[in-house]
Protein backbone atom coordinates (compact mmCIF):
# COMPACT_ATOMS: atom_id res chain seq x y z
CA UNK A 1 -21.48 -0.12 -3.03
CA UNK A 2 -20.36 -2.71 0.02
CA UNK A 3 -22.56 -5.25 1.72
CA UNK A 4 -21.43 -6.16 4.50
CA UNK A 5 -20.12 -9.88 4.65
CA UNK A 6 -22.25 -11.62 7.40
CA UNK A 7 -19.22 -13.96 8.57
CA UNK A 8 -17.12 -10.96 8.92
CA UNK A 9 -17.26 -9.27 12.33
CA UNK A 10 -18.64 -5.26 12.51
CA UNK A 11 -15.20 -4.05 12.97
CA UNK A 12 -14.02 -5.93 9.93
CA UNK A 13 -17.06 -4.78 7.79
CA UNK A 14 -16.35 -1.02 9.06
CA UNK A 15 -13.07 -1.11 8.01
CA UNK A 16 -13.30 -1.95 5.05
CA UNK A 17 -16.35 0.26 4.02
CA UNK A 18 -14.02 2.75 5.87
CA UNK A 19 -11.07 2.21 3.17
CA UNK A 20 -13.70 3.20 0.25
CA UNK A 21 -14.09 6.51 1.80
CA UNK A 22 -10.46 7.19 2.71
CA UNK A 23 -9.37 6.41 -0.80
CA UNK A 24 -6.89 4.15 -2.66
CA UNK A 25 -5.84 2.22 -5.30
CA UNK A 26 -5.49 -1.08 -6.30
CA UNK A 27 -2.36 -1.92 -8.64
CA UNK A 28 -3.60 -3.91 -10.72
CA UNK A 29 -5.64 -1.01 -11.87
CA UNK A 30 -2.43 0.88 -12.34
CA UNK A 31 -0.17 0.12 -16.00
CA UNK A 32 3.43 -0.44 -14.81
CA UNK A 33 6.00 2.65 -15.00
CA UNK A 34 3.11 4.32 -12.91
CA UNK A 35 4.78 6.26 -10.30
CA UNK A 36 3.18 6.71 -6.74
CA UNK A 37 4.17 9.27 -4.15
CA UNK A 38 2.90 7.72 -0.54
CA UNK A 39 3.30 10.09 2.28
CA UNK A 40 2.70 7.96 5.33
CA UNK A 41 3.02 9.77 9.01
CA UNK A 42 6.79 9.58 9.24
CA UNK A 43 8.20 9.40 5.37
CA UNK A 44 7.53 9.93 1.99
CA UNK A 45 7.82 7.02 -0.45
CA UNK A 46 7.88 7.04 -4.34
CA UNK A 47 7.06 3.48 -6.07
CA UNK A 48 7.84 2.97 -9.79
CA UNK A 49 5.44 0.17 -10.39
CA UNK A 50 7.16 -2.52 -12.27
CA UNK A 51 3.38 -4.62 -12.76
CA UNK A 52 1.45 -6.77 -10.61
CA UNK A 53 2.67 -6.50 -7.33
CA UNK A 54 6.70 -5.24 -7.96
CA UNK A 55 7.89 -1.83 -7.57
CA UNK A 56 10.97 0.19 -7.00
CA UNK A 57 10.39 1.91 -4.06
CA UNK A 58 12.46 4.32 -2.52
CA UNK A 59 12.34 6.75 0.87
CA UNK A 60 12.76 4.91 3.63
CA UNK A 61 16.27 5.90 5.09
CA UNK A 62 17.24 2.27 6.43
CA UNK A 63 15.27 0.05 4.19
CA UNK A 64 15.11 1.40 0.58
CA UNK A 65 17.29 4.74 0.63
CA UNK A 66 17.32 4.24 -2.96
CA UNK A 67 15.03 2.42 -5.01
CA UNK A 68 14.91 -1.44 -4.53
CA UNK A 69 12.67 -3.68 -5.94
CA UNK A 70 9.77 -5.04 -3.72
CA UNK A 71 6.73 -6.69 -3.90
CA UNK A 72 3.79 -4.88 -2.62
CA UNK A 73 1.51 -6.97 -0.64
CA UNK A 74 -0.92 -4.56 0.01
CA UNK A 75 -2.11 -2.14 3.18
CA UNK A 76 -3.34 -3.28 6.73
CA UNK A 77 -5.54 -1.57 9.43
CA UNK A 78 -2.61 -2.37 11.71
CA UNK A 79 -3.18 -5.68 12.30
CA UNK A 80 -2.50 -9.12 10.26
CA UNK A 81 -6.05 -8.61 7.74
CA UNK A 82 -4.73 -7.32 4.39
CA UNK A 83 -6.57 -5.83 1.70
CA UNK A 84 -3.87 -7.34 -1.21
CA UNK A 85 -2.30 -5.42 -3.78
CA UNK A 86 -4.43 -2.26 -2.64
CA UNK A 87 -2.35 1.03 -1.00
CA UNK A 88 -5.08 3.16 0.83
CA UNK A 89 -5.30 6.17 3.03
CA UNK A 90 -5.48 5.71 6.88
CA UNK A 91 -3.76 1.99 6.25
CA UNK A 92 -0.08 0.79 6.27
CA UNK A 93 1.75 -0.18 3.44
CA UNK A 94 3.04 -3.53 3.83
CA UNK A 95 5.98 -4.66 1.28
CA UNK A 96 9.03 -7.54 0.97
CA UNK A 97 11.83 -6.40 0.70
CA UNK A 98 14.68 -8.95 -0.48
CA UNK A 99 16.91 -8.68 2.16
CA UNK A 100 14.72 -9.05 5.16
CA UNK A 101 13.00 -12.11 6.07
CA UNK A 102 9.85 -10.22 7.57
CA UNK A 103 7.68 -7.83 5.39
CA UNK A 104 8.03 -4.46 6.47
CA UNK A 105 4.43 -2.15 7.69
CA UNK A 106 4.72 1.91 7.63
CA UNK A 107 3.40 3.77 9.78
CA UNK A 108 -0.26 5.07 8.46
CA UNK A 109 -0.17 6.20 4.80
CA UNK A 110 -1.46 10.55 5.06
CA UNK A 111 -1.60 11.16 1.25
CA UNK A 112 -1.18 9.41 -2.58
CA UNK A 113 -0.67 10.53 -5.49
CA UNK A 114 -0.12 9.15 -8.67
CA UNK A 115 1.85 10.02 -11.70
CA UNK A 116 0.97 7.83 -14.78
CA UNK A 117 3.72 7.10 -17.04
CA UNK A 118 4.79 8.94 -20.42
C-alpha cells in the first residue's frame, strides 16, 4: 500500500496512488523477449523487450513504422515527473529513439497487454 510522501505535493501523491489503480508494469519485472501491446489514444504499439530499459518498438507511423530499438524511460502524467522504467494506464509512454535528439511522449496509454515469451 502507498504512504503518501510528505515533501511531495497532494497532486503528486494522487497521482501516483492513482497509477496503482489504473494498472501497469514495471520492466524490470518483465524477462526480455516479453512482448507488450500498448494501445494509447491515437496508436497501437507492440514492444519486444530486449531487458532493462531497450525494446523494439514498433507502430508509430513516423517514428518507429517498423521496429527500432529504444530505450524506455518510463510513463508521465503529462508533465516532466516520470515514474522510470514503468508503462501504466492513463500515463504517456515516454521513449529515445536514436535518431531524435528529444524523447518522444504518446498520447495517453488506453490498454496493455502482455505476451510473455516462448
Amino acid at each position: 500500500m502507498f504512504t503518501p510522501h510528505p515533501n511531495l505535493a497532494d497532486d503528486v501523491n494522487h497521482a501516483i496512488v492513482q497509477s496503482e489503480i489504473e494498472g501497469g508494469v514495471f520492466l524490470h519485472d518483465l524477462p526480455p523477449s516479453t512482448i507488450l501491446e500498448i494501445q494509447t489514444l491515437h496508436h497501437c504499439y507492440t514492444a519486444v523487450l530486449l531487458g532493462g530499459s531497450e525494446a523494439l518498438l514498433s507502430g508509430h507511423p513516423e517514428f518507429c513504422p517498423s521496429p527500432v530499438q529504444v530505450a524506455i524511460a518510463g510513463s508521465t502524467w503529462g508533465g516532466s515527473m516520470l515514474k522510470l522504467q514503468y508503462v501504466g494506464r492513463g500515463m504517456h509512454l515516454e521513449f529515445r529513439h536514436p535518431e531524435y535528439d528529444t524523447p518522444i511522449i504518446t498520447s495517453p496509454i488506453q490498454e496493455i497487454r502482455d505476451y510473455p515469451s516462448v
